[in-house]
Protein backbone atom coordinates (compact mmCIF):
# COMPACT_ATOMS: atom_id res chain seq x y z
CA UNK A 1 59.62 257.38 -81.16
CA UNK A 2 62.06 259.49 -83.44
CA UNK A 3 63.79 256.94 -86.35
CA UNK A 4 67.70 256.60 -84.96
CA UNK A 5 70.52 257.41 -87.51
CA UNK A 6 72.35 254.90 -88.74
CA UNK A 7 75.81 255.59 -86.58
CA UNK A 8 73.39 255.68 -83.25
CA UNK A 9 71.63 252.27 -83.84
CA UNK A 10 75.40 250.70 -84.69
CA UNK A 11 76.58 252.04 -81.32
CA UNK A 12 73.71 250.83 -79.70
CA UNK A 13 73.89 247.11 -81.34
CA UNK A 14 77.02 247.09 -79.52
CA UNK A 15 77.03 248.01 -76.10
CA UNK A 16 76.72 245.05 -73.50
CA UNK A 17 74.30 246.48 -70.56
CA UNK A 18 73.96 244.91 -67.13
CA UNK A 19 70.51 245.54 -65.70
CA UNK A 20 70.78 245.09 -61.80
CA UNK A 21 66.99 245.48 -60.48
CA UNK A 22 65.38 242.93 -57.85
CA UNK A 23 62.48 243.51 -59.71
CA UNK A 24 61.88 241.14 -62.25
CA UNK A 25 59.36 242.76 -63.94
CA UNK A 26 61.19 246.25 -63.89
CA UNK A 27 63.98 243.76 -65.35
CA UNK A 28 61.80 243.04 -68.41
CA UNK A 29 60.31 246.59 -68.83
CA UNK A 30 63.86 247.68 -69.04
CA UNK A 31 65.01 245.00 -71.45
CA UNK A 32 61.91 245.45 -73.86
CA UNK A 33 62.94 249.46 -73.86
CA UNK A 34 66.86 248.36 -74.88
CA UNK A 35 65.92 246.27 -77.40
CA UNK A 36 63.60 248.86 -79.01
CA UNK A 37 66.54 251.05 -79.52
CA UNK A 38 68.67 248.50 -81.05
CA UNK A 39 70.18 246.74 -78.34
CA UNK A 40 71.22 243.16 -78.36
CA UNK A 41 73.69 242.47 -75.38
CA UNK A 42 71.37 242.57 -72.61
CA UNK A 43 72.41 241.15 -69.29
CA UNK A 44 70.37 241.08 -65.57
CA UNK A 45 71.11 240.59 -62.23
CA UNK A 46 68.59 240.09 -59.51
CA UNK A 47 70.58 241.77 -56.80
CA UNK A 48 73.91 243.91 -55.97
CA UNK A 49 75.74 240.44 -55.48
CA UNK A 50 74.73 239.04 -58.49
CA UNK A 51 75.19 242.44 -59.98
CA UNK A 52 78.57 242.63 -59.18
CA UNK A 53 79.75 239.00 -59.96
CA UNK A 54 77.94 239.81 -63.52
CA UNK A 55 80.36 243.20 -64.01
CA UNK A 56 83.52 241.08 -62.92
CA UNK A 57 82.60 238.44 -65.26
CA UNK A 58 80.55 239.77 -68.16
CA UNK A 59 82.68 243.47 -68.17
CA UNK A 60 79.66 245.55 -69.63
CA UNK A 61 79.91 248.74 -71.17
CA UNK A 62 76.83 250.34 -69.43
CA UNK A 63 75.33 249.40 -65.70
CA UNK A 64 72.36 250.09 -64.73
CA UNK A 65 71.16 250.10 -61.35
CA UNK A 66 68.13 249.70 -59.25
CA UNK A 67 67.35 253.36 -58.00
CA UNK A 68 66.31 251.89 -54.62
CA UNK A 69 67.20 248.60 -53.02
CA UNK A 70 65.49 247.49 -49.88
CA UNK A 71 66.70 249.05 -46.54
CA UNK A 72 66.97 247.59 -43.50
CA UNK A 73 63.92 246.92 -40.91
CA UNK A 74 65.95 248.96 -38.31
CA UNK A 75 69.07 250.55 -37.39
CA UNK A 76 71.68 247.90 -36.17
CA UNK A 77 72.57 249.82 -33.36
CA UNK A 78 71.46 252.76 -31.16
CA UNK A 79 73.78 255.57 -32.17
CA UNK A 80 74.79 258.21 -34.62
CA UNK A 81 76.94 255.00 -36.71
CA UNK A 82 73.39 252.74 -36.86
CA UNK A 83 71.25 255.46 -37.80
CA UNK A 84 73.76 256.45 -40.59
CA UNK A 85 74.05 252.51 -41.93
CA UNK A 86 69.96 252.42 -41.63
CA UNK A 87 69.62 255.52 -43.30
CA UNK A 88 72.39 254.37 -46.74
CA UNK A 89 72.68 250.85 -46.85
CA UNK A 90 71.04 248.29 -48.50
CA UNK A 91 69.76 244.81 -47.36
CA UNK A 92 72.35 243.35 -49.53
CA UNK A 93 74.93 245.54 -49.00
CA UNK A 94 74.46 244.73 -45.19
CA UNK A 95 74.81 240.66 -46.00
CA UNK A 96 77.96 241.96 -47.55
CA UNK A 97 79.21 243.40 -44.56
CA UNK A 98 78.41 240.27 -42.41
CA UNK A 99 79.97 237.60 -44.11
CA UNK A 100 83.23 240.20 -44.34
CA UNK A 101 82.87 240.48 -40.74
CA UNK A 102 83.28 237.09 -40.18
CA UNK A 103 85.95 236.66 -42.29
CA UNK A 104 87.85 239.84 -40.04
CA UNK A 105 86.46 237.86 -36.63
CA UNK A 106 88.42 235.02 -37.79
CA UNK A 107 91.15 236.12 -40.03
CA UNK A 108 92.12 238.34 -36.70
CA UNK A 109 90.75 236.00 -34.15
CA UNK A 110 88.82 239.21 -32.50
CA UNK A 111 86.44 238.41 -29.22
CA UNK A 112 83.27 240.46 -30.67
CA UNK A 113 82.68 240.87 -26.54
CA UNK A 114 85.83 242.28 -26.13
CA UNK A 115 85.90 246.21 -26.00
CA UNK A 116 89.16 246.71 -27.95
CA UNK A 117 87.86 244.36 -30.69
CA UNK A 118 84.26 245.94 -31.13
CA UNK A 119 86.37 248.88 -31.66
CA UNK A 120 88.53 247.30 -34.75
CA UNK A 121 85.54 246.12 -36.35
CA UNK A 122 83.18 249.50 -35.71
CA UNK A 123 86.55 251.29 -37.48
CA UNK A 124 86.14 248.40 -40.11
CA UNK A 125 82.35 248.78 -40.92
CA UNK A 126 83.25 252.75 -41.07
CA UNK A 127 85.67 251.92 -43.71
CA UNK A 128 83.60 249.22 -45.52
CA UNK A 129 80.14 251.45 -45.64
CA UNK A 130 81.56 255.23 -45.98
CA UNK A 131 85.50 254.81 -46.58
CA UNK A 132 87.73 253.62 -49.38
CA UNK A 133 85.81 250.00 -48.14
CA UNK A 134 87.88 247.39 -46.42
CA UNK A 135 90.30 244.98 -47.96
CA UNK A 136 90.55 241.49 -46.25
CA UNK A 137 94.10 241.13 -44.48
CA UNK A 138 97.43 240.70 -46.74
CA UNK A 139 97.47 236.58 -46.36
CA UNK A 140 93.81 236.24 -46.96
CA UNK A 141 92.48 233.39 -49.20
CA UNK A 142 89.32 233.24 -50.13
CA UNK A 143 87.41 229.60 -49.21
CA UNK A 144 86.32 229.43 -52.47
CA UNK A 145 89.93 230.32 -54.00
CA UNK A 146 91.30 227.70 -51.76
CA UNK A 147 90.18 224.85 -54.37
């Protein structure tokens, strides 16, 4: 490995990287490779939630990201919307979705059998997955704000 310069191995002491793999030992492959180039701020996150409660909190300077996360078994439903979600969202992304689901089933009191109200949330999941994503509804407190 080529020697660093002095400005280079300064820059590098000082960046604070977030690893997000759910591989551990990817995780420690990756860490032993940072630290060989001079960095010391090295954060990890076992998953996208983690991953993203680690950016809010620990504001890094540099992700980086699993290049694959597991998929789903299956598509969620038969038809052009559940073969697009099988085919670009993650396992974790998709536990995402569900528990902000439930928060839009009750927040808006929808009747998941009802057909007007599989429509709001379809139009919902559209935003969440492939849109700007979905923001809960104006009043909305989080349960674990509420404290």
């Amino acid at each position: 490995m080529m020697a660093m310069d002095a400005k280079t191995a300064d820059l590098m002491g000082s960046q604070k990287i977030l690893v997000i793999d759910d591989e551990h030992y990817t995780r420690k492959v990756i860490r032993a490779l940072l630290m060989s180039i001079g960095v010391k701020k090295i954060q990890e996150a076992c998953d996208g939630h983690a991953g993203l409660d680690a950016i809010c909190t620990a504001v890094p300077d540099i992700v980086l990201v699993d290049w694959e996360m597991p998929g789903l078994d299956e598509p969620p439903f038969d038809n052009d919307l559940g073969r697009k979600v099988y085919d670009n969202v993650s396992q974790e992304a998709w536990r995402m979705w569900m528990e902000h689901c439930k928060m839009l089933l009750n927040e808006y009191r929808l009747n998941p059998a009802r057909r007007e109200d599989q429509e709001v949330i379809v139009r919902q999941m559209e935003q969440y997955f492939f849109g700007e994503g979905a923001a809960p509804p104006p009043d909305y407190i989080a349960p674990d704000a509420k404290h």
